[in-house]
C-alpha atoms as a PDB file:
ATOM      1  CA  UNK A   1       0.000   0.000   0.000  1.00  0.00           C
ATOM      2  CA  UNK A   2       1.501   3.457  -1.240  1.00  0.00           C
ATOM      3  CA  UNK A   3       1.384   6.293   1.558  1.00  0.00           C
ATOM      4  CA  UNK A   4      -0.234   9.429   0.251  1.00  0.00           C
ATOM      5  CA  UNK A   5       2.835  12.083  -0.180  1.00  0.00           C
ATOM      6  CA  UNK A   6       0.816  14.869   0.750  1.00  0.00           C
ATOM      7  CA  UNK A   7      -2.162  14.769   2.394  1.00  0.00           C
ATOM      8  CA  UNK A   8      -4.848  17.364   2.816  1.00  0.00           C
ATOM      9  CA  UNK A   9      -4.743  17.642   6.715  1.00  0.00           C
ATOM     10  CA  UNK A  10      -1.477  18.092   7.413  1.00  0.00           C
ATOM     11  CA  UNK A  11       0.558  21.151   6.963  1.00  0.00           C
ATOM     12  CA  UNK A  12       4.008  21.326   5.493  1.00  0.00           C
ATOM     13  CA  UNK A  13       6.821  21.442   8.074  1.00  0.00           C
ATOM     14  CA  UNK A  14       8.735  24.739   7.137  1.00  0.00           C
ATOM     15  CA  UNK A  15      12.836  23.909   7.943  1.00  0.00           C
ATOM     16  CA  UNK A  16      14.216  26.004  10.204  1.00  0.00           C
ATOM     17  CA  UNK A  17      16.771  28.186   7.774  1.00  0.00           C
ATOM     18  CA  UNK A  18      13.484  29.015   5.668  1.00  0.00           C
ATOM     19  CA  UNK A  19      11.533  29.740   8.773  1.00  0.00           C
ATOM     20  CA  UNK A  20       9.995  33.849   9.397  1.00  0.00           C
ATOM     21  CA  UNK A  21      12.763  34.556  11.838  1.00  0.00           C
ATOM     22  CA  UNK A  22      15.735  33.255   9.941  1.00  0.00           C
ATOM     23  CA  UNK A  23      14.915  35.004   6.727  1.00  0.00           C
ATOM     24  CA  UNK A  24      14.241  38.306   8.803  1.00  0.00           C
ATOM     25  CA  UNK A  25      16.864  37.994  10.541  1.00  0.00           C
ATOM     26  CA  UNK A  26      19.199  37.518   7.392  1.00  0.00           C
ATOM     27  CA  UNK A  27      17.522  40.114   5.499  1.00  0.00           C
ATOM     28  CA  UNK A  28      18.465  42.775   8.600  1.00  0.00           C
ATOM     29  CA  UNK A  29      22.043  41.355   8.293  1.00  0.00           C
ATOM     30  CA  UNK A  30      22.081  41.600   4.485  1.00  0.00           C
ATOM     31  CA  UNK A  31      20.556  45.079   4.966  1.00  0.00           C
ATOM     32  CA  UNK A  32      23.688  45.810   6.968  1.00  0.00           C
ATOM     33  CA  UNK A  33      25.997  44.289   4.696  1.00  0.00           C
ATOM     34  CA  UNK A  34      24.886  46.298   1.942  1.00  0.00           C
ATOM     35  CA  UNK A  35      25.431  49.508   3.823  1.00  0.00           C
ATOM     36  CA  UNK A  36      28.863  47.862   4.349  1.00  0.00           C
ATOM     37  CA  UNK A  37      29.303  47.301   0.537  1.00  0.00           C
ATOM     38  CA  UNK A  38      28.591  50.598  -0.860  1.00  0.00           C
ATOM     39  CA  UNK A  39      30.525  52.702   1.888  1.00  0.00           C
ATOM     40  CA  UNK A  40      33.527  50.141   0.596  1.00  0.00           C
ATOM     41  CA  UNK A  41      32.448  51.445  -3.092  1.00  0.00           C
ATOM     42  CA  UNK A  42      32.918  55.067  -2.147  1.00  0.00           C
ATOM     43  CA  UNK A  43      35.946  54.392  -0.055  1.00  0.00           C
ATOM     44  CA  UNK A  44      37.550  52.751  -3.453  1.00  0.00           C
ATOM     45  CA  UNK A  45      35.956  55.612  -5.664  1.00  0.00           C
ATOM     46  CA  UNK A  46      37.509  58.580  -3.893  1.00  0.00           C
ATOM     47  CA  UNK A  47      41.385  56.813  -3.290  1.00  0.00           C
ATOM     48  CA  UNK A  48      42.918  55.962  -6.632  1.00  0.00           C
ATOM     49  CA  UNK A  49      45.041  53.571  -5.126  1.00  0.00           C
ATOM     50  CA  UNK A  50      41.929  51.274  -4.299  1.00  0.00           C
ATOM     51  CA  UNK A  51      40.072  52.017  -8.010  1.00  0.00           C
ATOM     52  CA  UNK A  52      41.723  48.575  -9.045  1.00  0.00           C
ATOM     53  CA  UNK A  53      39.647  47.094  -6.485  1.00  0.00           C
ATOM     54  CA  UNK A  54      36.453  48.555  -6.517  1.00  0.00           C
ATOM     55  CA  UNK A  55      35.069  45.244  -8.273  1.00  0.00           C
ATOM     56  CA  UNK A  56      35.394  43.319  -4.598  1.00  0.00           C
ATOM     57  CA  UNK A  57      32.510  45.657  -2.744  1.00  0.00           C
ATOM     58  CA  UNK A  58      30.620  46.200  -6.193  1.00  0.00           C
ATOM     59  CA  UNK A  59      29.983  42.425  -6.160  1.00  0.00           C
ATOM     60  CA  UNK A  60      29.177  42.341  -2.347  1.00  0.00           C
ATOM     61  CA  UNK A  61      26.683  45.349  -3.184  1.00  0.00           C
ATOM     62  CA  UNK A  62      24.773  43.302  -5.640  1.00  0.00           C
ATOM     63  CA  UNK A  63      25.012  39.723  -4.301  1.00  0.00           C
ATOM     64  CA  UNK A  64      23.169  41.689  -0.894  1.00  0.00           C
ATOM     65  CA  UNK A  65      20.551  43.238  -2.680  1.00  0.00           C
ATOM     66  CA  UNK A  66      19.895  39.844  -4.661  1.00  0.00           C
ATOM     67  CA  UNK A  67      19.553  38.132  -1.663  1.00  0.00           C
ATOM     68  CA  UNK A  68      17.619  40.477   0.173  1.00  0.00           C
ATOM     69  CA  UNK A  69      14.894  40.525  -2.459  1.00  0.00           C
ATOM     70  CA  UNK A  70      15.053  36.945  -3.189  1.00  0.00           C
ATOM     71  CA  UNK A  71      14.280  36.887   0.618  1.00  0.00           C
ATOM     72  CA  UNK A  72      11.903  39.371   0.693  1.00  0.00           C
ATOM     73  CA  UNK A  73       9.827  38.231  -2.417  1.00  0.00           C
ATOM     74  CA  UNK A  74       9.753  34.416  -0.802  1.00  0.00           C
ATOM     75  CA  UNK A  75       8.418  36.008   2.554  1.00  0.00           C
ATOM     76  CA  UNK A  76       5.758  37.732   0.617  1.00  0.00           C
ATOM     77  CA  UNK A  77       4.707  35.125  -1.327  1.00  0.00           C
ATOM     78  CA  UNK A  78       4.663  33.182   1.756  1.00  0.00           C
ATOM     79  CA  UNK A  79       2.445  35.233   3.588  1.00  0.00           C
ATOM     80  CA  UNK A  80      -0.012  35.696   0.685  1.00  0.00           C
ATOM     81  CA  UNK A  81      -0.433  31.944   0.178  1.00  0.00           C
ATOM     82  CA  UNK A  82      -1.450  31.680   4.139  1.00  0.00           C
END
């Protein structure tokens, strides 16, 4: 006899890392990370000796705003579904 993969009366168990408070909490530290990443971008803007570099904290500015949405969109869609 098969087991029914998902029934009707039970409610999918959400993991922990994809759970309200982790993906708050990582959005505040991604929020913080970005502020982190574009002071680093105006730091290597205004010193010519650093302009070589200035790829590092763009990168870091992007890959924090990615995830932030990403995190932010899944949260909404989350609590539109419920």
């Amino acid at each position: 006899m098969q087991l029914d993969q998902n029934p009707f009366f039970r409610k999918p168990i959400t993991p922990w890392h994809d759970s309200n408070f982790a993906c708050k909490a990582l959005i505040t530290v991604m929020i913080f990370v970005f502020a982190f990443a574009v002071t680093g971008v105006f730091v290597a803007l205004g010193n010519p000796d650093f302009q070589e570099h200035i790829w590092f904290p763009g990168v870091l500015t992007f890959l924090s705003l990615f995830l932030v949405v990403k995190i932010f969109s899944r949260l909404k869609n989350r609590s539109k579904n419920n």
